[in-house]
Protein backbone atom coordinates (compact mmCIF):
# COMPACT_ATOMS: atom_id res chain seq x y z
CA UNK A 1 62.33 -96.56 88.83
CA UNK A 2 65.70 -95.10 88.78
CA UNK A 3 68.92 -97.46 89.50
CA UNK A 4 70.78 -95.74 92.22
CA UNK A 5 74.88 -95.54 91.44
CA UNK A 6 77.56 -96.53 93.36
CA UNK A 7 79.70 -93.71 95.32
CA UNK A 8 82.87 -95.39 94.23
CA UNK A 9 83.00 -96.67 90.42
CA UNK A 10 83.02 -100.87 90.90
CA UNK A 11 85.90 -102.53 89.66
CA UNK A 12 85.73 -103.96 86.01
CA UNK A 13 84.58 -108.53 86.21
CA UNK A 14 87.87 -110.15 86.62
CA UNK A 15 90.43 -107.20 87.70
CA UNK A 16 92.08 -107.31 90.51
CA UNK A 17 92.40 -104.84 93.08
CA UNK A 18 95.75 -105.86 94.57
CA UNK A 19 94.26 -104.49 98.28
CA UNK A 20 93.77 -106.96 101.48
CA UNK A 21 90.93 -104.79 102.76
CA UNK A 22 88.41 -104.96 99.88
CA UNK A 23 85.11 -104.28 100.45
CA UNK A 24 86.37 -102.51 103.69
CA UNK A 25 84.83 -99.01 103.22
CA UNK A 26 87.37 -97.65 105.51
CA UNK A 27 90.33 -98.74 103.49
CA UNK A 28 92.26 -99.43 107.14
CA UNK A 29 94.29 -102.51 107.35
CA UNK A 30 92.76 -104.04 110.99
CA UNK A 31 95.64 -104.42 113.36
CA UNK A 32 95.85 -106.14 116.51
CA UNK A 33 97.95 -105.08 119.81
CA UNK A 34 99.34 -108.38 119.98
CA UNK A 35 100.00 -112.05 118.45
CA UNK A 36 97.04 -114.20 117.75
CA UNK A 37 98.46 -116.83 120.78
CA UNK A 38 98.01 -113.78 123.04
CA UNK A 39 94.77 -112.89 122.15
CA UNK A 40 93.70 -116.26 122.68
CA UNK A 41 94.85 -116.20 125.97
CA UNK A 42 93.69 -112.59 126.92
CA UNK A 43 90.20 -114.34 125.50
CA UNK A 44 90.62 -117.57 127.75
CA UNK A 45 91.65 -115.37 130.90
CA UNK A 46 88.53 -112.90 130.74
CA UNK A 47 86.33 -116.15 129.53
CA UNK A 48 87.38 -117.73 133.18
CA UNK A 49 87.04 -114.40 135.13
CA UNK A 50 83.86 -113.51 133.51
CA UNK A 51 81.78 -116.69 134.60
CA UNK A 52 83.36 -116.80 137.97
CA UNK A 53 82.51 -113.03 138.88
CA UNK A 54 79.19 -113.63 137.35
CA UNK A 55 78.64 -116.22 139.67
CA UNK A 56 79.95 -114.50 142.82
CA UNK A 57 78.13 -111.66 141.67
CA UNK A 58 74.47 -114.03 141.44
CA UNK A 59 75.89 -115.11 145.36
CA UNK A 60 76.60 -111.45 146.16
CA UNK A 61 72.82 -110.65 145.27
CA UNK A 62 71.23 -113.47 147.33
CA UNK A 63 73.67 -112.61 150.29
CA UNK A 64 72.34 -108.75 150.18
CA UNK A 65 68.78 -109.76 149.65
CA UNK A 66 69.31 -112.34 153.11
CA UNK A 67 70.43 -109.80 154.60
CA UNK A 68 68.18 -106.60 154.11
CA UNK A 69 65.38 -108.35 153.17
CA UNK A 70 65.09 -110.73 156.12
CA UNK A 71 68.11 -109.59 158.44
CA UNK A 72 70.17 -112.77 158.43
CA UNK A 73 73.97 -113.23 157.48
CA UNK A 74 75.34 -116.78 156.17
CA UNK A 75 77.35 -118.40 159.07
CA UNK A 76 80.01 -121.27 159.38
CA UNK A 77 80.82 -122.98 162.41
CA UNK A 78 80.33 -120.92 165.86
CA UNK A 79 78.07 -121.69 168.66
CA UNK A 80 74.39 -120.62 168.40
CA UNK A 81 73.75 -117.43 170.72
CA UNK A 82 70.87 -118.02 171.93
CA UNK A 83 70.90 -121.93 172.73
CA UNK A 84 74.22 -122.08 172.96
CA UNK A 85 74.67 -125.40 171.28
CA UNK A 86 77.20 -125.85 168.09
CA UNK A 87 76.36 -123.81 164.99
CA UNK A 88 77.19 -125.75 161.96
CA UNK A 89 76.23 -124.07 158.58
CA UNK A 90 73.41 -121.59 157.46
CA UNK A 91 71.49 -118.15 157.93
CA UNK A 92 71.43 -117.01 161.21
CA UNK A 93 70.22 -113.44 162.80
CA UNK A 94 72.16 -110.38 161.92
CA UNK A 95 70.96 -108.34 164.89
CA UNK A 96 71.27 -109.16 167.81
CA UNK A 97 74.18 -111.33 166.63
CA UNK A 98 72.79 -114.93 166.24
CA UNK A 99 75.97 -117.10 166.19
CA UNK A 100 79.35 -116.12 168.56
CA UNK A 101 82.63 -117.10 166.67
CA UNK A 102 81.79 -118.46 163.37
CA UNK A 103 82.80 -117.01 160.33
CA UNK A 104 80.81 -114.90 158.61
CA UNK A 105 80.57 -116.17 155.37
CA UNK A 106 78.31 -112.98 153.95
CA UNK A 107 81.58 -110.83 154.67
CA UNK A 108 83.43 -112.96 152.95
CA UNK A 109 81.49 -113.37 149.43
CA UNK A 110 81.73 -109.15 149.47
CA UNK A 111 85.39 -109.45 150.02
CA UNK A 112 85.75 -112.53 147.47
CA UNK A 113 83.91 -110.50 145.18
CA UNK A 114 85.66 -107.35 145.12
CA UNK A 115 88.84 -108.58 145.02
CA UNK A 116 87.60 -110.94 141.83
CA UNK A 117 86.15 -108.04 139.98
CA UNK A 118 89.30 -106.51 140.42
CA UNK A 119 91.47 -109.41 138.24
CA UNK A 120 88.28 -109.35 136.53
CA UNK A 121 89.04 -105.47 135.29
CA UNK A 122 92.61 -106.93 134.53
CA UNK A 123 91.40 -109.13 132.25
CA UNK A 124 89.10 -106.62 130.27
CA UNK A 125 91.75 -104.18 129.89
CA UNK A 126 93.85 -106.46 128.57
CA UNK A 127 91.93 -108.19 126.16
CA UNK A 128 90.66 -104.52 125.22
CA UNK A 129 93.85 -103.48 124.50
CA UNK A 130 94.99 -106.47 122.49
CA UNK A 131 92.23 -106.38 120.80
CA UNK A 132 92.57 -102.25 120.04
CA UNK A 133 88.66 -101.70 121.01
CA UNK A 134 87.39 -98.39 121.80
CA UNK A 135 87.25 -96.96 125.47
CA UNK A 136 82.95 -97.56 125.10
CA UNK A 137 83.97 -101.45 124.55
CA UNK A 138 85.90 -101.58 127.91
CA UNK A 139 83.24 -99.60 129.87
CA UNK A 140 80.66 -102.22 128.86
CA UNK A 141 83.26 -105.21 129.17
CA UNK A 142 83.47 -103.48 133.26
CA UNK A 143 79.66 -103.29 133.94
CA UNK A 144 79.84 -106.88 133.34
CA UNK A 145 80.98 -107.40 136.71
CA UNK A 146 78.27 -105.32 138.16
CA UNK A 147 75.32 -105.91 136.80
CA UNK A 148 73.73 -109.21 137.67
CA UNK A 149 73.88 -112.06 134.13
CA UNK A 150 75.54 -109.32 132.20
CA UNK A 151 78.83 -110.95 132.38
CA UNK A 152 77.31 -114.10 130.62
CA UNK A 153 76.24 -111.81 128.06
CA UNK A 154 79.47 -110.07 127.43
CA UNK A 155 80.95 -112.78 127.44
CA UNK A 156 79.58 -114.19 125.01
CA UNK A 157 78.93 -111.31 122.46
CA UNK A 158 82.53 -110.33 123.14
CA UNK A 159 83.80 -114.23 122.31
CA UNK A 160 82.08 -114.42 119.05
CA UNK A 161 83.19 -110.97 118.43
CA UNK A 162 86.79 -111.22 118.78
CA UNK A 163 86.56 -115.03 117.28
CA UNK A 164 85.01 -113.48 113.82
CA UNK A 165 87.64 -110.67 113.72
CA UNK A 166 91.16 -113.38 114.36
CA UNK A 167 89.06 -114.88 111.63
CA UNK A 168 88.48 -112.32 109.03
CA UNK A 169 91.67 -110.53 109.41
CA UNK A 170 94.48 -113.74 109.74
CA UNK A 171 97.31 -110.77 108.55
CA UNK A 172 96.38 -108.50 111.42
CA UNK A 173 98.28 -109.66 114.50
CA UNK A 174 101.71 -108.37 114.84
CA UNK A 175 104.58 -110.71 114.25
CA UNK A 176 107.25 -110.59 116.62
């Protein structure tokens, strides 16, 4: 059996190469768009917003399947329609209207929720940027937000990610 060769010769037992980015095949020194301390804090904003959009998003879900699957909207407070006695919390008819001024609470997750997944965005780009990512990175750090448990996911890839590159490259954030 034949011994395949290297591409590039191997340096000699006990030189030394002099380079930070040895055994990098691009020969790139990794640089970051920002100080480690604001990386960590890019990491600890999207870390919050990505479990609490995932979580309105999981509420979002079960207030869409409530309503189109069984036509009821979540309700606070109001007076019940029908009986006309004091509405206190829960699922009541979306047509006809089953409570008279409560507060529809359905209307509010979607409103909660969009306005979330926008500081949500925020917080990718930011991270993204600090981190130098490419544009593919950011797309999948959005879906995140739209996809039901993918933000968990994300999040978590994307933690241990950025964790194990602070780590192996401790001369790549910029010094102000």
């Amino acid at each position: 059996m034949i011994d395949p060769k290297p591409a590039t010769p191997a340096p000699a037992a006990g030189t030394n190469t002099g380079s930070k980015t040895a055994g990098k095949a691009s020969g790139k020194k990794r640089r970051f768009g920002g100080t480690e301390a604001q990386i960590r804090s890019a990491l600890k904003f999207y870390k919050v917003l990505a479990y609490l959009t995932g979580a309105m998003l999981l509420l979002l879900c079960a207030e869409l399947i409530a309503r189109y699957g069984f036509g009821k909207y979540l309700f606070a407070g109001g007076t019940n329609a029908v009986s006309g006695q004091p509405f206190g919390f829960g699922f009541a008819d979306a047509e006809p209207q089953g409570v008279l001024g409560g507060v529809n609470l359905s209307v509010a997750v979607l409103i909660v929720h969009g306005w979330m997944y926008v500081v949500y965005l925020i917080s990718n780009f930011r991270l993204w940027a600090l981190m130098r990512w490419p544009f593919l990175k950011l797309i999948l750090l959005a879906l995140g937000g739209v996809v039901p448990f993918l933000s968990f996911i994300v999040e978590k890839k994307f933690h241990a990610e950025v964790e194990a590159e602070l780590a192996a490259n401790p001369q790549a954030p910029q010094r102000y």
